[in-house]
N, C-alpha and C. Protein backbone atom coordinates (compact mmCIF):
# COMPACT_ATOMS: atom_id res chain seq x y z
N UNK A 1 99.87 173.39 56.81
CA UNK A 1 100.19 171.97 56.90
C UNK A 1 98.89 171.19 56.69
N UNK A 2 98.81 170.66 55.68
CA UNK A 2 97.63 169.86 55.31
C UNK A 2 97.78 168.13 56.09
N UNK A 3 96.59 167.72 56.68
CA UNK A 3 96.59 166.40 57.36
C UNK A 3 97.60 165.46 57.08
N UNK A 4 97.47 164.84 55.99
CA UNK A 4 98.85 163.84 55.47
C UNK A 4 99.89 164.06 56.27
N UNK A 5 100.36 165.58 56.49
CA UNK A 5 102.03 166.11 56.71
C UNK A 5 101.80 166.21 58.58
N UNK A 6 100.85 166.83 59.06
CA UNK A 6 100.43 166.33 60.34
C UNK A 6 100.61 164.92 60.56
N UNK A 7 99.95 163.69 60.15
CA UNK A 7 99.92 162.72 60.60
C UNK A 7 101.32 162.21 60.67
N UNK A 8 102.06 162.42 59.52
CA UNK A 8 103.30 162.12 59.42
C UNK A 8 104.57 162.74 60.76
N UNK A 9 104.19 163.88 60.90
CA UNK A 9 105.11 164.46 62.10
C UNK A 9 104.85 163.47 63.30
N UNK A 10 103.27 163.78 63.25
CA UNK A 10 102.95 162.56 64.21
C UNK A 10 103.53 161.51 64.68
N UNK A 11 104.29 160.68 63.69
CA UNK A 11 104.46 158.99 63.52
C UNK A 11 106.04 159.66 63.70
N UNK A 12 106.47 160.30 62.97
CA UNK A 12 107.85 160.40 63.19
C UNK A 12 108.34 160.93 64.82
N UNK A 13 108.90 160.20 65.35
CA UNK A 13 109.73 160.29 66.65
C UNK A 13 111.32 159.95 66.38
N UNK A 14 111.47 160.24 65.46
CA UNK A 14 112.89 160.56 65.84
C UNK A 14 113.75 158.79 65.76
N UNK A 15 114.77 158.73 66.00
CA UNK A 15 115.16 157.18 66.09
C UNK A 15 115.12 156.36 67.12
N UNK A 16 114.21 155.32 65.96
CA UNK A 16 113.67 154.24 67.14
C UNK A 16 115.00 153.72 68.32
N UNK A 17 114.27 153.54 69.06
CA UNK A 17 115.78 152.94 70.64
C UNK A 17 116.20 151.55 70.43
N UNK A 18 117.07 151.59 70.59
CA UNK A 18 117.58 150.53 69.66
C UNK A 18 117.83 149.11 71.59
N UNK A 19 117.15 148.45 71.43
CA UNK A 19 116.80 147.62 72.91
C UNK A 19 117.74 146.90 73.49
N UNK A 20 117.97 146.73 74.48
CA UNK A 20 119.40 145.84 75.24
C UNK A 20 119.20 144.57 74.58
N UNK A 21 120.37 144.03 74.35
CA UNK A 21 120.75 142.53 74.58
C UNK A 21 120.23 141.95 75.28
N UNK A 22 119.44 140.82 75.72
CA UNK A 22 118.99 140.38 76.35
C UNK A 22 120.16 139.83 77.85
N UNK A 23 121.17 139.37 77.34
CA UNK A 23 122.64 138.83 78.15
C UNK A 23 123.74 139.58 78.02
N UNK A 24 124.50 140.04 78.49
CA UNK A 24 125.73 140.34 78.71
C UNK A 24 126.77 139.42 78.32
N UNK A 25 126.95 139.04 77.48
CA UNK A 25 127.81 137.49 77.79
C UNK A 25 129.09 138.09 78.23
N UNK A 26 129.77 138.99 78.08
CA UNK A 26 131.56 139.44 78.66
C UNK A 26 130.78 139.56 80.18
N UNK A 27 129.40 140.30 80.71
CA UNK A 27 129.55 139.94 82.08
C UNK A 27 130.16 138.60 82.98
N UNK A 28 129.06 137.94 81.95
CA UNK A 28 129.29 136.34 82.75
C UNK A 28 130.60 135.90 82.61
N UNK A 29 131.29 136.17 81.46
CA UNK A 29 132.57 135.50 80.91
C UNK A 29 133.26 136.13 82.24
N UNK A 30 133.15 137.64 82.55
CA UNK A 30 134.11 138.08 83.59
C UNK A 30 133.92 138.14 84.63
N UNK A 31 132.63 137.37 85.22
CA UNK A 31 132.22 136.62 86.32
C UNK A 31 132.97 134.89 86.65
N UNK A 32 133.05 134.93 85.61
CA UNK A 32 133.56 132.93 85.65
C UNK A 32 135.23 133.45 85.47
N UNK A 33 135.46 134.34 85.14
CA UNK A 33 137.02 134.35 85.00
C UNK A 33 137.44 135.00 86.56
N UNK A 34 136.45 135.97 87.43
CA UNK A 34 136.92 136.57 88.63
C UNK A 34 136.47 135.16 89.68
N UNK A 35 135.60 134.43 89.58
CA UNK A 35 135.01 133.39 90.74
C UNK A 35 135.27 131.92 90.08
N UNK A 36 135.71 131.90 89.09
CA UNK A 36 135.95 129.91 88.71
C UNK A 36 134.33 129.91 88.20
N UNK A 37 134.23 128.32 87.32
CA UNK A 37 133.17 128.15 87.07
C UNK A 37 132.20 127.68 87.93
N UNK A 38 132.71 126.74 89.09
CA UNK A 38 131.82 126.12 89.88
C UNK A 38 131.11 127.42 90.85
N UNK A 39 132.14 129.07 91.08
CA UNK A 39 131.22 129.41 92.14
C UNK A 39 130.44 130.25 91.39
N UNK A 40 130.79 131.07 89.80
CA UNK A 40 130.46 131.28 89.03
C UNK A 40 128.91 130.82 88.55
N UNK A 41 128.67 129.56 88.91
CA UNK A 41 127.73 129.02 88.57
C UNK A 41 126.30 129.19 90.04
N UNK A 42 126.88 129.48 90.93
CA UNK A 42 126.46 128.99 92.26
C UNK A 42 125.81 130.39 92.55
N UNK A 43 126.60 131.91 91.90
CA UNK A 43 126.29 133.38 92.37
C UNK A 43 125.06 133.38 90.81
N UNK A 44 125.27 132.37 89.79
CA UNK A 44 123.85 132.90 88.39
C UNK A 44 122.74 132.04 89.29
N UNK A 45 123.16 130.43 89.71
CA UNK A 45 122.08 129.96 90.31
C UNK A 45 120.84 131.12 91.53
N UNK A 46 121.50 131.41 92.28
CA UNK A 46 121.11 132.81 93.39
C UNK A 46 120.26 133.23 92.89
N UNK A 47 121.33 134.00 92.17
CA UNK A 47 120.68 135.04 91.15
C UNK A 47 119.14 134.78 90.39
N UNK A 48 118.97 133.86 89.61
CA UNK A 48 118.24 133.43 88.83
C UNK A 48 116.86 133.00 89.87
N UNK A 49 117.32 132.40 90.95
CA UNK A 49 115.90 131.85 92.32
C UNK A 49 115.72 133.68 92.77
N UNK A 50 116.52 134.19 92.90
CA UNK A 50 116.16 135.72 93.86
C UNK A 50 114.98 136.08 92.74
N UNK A 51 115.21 136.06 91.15
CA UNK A 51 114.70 136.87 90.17
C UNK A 51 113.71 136.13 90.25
N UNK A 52 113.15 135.09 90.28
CA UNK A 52 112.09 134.24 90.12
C UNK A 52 111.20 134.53 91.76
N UNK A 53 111.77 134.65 92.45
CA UNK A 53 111.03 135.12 93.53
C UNK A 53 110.53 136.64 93.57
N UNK A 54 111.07 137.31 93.02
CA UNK A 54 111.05 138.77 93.33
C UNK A 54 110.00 139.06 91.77
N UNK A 55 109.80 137.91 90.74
CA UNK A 55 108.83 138.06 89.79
C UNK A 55 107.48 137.80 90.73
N UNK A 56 107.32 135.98 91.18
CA UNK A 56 106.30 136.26 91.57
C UNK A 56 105.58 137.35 92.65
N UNK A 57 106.58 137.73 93.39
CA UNK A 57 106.23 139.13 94.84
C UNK A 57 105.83 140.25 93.70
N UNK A 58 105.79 140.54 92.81
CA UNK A 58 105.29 141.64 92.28
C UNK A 58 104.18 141.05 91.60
N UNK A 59 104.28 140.01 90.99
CA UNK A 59 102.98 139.62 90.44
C UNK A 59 102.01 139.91 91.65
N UNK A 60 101.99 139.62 92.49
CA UNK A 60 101.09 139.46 93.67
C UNK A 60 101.31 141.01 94.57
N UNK A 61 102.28 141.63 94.68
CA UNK A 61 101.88 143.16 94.49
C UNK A 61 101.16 144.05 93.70
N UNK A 62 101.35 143.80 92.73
CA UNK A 62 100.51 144.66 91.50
C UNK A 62 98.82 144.31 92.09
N UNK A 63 98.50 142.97 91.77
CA UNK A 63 97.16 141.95 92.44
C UNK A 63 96.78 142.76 93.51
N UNK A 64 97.73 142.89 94.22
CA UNK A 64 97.25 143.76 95.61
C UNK A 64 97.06 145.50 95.90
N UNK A 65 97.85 145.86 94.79
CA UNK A 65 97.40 147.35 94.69
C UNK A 65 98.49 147.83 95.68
N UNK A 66 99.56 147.23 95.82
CA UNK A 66 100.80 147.61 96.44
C UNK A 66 101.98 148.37 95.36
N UNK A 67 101.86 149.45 95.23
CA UNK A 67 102.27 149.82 94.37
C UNK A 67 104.60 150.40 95.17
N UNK A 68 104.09 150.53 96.46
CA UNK A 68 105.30 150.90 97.43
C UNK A 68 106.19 149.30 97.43
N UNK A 69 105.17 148.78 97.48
CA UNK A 69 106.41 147.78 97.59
C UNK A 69 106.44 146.48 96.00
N UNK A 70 106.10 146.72 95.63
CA UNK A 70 106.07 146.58 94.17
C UNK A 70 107.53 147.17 94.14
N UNK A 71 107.27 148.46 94.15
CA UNK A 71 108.63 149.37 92.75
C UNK A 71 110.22 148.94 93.85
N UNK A 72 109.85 148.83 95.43
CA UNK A 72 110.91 147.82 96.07
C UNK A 72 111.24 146.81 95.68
N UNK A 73 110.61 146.20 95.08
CA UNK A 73 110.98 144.22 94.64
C UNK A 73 111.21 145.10 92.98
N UNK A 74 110.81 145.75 92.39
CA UNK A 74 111.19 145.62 91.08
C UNK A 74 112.83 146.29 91.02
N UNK A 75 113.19 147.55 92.11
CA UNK A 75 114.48 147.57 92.12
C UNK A 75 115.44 146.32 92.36
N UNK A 76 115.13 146.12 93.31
CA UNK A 76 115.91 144.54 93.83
C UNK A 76 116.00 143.95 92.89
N UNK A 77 115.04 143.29 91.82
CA UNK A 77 114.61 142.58 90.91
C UNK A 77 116.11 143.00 89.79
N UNK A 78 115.56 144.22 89.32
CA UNK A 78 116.76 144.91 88.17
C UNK A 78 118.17 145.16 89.09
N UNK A 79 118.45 145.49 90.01
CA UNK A 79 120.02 144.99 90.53
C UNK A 79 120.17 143.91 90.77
N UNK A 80 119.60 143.06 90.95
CA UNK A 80 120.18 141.37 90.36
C UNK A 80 120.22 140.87 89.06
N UNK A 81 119.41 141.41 88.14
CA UNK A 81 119.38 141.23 86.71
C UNK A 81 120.82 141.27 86.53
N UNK A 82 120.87 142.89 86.74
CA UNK A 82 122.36 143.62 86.27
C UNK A 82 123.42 143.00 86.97
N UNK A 83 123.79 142.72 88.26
CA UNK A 83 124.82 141.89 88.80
C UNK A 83 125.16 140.58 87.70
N UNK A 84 124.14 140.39 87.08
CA UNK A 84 124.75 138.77 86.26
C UNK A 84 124.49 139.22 84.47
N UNK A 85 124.43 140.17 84.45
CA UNK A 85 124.55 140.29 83.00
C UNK A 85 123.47 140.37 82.54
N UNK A 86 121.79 140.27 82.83
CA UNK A 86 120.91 140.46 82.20
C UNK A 86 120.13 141.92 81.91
N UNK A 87 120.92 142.17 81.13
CA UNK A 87 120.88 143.96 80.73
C UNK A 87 119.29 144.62 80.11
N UNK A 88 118.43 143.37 79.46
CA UNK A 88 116.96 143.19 79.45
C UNK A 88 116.20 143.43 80.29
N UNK A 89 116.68 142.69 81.14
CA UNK A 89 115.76 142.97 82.28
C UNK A 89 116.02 143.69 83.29
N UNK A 90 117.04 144.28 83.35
CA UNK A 90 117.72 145.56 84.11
C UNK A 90 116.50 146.29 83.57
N UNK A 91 117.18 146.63 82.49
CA UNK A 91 116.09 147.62 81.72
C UNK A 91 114.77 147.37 81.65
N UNK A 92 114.04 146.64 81.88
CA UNK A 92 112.54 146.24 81.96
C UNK A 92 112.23 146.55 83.62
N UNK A 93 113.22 146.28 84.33
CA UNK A 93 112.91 146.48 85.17
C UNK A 93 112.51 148.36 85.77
N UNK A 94 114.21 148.82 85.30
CA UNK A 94 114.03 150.54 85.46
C UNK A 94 112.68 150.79 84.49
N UNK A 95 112.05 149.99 84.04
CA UNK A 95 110.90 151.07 82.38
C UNK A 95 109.93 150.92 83.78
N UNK A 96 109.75 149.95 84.23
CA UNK A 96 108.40 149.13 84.95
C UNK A 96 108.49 150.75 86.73
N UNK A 97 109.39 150.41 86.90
CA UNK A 97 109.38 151.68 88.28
C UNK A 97 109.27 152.39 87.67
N UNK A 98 109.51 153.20 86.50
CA UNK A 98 109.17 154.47 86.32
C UNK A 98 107.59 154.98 86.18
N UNK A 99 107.17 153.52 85.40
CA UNK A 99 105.61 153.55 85.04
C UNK A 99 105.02 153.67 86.17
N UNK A 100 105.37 152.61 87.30
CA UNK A 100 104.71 152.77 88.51
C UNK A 100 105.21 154.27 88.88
N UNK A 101 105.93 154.85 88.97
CA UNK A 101 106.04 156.22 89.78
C UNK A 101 105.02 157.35 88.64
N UNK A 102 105.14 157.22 87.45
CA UNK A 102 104.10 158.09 86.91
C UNK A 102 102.61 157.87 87.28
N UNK A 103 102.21 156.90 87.97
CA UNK A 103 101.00 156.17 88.12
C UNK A 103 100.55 155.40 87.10
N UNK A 104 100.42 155.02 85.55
CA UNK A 104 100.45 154.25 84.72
C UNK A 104 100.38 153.07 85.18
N UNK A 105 99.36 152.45 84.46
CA UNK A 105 99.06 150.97 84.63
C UNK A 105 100.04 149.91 85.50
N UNK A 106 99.77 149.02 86.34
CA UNK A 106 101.03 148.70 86.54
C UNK A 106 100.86 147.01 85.88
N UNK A 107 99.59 146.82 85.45
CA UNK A 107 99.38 145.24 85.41
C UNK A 107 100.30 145.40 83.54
N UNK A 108 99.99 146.33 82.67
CA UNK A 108 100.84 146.30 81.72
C UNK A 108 102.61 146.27 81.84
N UNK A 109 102.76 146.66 82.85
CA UNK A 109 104.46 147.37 82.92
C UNK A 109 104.69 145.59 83.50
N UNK A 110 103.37 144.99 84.43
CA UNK A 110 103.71 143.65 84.86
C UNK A 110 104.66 142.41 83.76
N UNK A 111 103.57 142.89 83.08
CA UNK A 111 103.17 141.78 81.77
C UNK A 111 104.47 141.68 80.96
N UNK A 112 105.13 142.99 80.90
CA UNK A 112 106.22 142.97 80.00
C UNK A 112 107.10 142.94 80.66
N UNK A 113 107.14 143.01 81.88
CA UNK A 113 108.38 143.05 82.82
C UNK A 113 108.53 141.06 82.72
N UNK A 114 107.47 140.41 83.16
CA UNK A 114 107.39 138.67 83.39
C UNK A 114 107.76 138.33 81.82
N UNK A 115 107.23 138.71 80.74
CA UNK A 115 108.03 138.45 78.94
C UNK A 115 109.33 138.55 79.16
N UNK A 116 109.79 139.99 79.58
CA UNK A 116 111.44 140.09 79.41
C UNK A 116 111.74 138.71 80.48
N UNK A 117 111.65 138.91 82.02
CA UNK A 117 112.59 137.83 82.23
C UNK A 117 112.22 136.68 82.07
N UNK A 118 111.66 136.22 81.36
CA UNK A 118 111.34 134.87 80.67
C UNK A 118 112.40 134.53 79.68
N UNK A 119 112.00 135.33 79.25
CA UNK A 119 113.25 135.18 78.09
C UNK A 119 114.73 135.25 78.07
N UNK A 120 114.90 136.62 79.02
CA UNK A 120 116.44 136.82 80.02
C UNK A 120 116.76 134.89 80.44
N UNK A 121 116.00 134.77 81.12
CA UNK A 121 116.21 133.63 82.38
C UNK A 121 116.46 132.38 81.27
N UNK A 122 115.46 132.03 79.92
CA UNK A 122 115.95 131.15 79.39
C UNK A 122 117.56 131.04 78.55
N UNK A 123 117.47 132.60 78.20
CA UNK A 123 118.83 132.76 77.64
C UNK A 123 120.05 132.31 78.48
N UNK A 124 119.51 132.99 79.68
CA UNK A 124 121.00 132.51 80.51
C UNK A 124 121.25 131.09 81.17
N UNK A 125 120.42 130.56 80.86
CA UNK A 125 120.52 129.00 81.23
C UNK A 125 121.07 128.44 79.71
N UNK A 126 121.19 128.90 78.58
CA UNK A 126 121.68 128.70 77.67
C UNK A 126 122.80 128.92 77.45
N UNK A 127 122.98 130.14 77.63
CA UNK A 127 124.17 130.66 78.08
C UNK A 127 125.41 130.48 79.26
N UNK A 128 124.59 130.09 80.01
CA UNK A 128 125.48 129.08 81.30
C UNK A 128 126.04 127.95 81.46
N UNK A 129 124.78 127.18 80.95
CA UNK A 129 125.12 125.89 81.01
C UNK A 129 125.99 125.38 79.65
């Protein structure tokens, strides 16, 4: 196997993962169809302050070298994602505990964990309202 054909095995992994949706929208739809829109609106509101709280508590875990209670707020974090349809950040969330349990950086797994629900969180205010 001459270099070229090495490098190439290299690069090849197989098929790329194809990434969540950022929203669920049939969640929410079958959230507002089981609770009405007004309470419908009242369990994403929650939702959306819990996720924004449980971002900054890890920002300021990671900062602190709390790595135990970090991957606690990042579960919490991704079962509230997932309760309202944000299947992004579910998943950003499970990538981010795993990194922390391998020991791997955690200020990177941070960084992309606060991108996804940025983006989650604007979608679903788009999506909500």
């Amino acid at each position: 196997m001459n270099s070229q054909e090495r490098n190439l095995r290299l690069i090849d992994c197989g098929e790329p993962e194809t990434p969540p949706p950022l929203i669920d929208v049939a969640a929410i739809a079958d959230l507002r169809a089981r609770l009405g829109d007004r309470a419908a609106d009242e369990v994403l509101e929650d939702a959306i302050f819990e996720i924004t709280e449980s971002l900054f508590a890890i920002e300021n875990a990671v900062a602190a070298g709390e790595a135990a209670k970090c991957e606690r707020i990042i579960r919490r974090l991704g079962a509230d994602a997932a309760s309202i349809g944000l299947t992004a950040l579910a998943a950003a969330s499970q990538d981010f505990a795993a990194t922390l349990a391998s020991g791997d950086s955690a200020a990177e797994g941070a960084a992309r964990l606060v991108s996804v629900a940025e983006a989650s969180l604007t979608a679903s205010a788009l999506v909500a309202g």
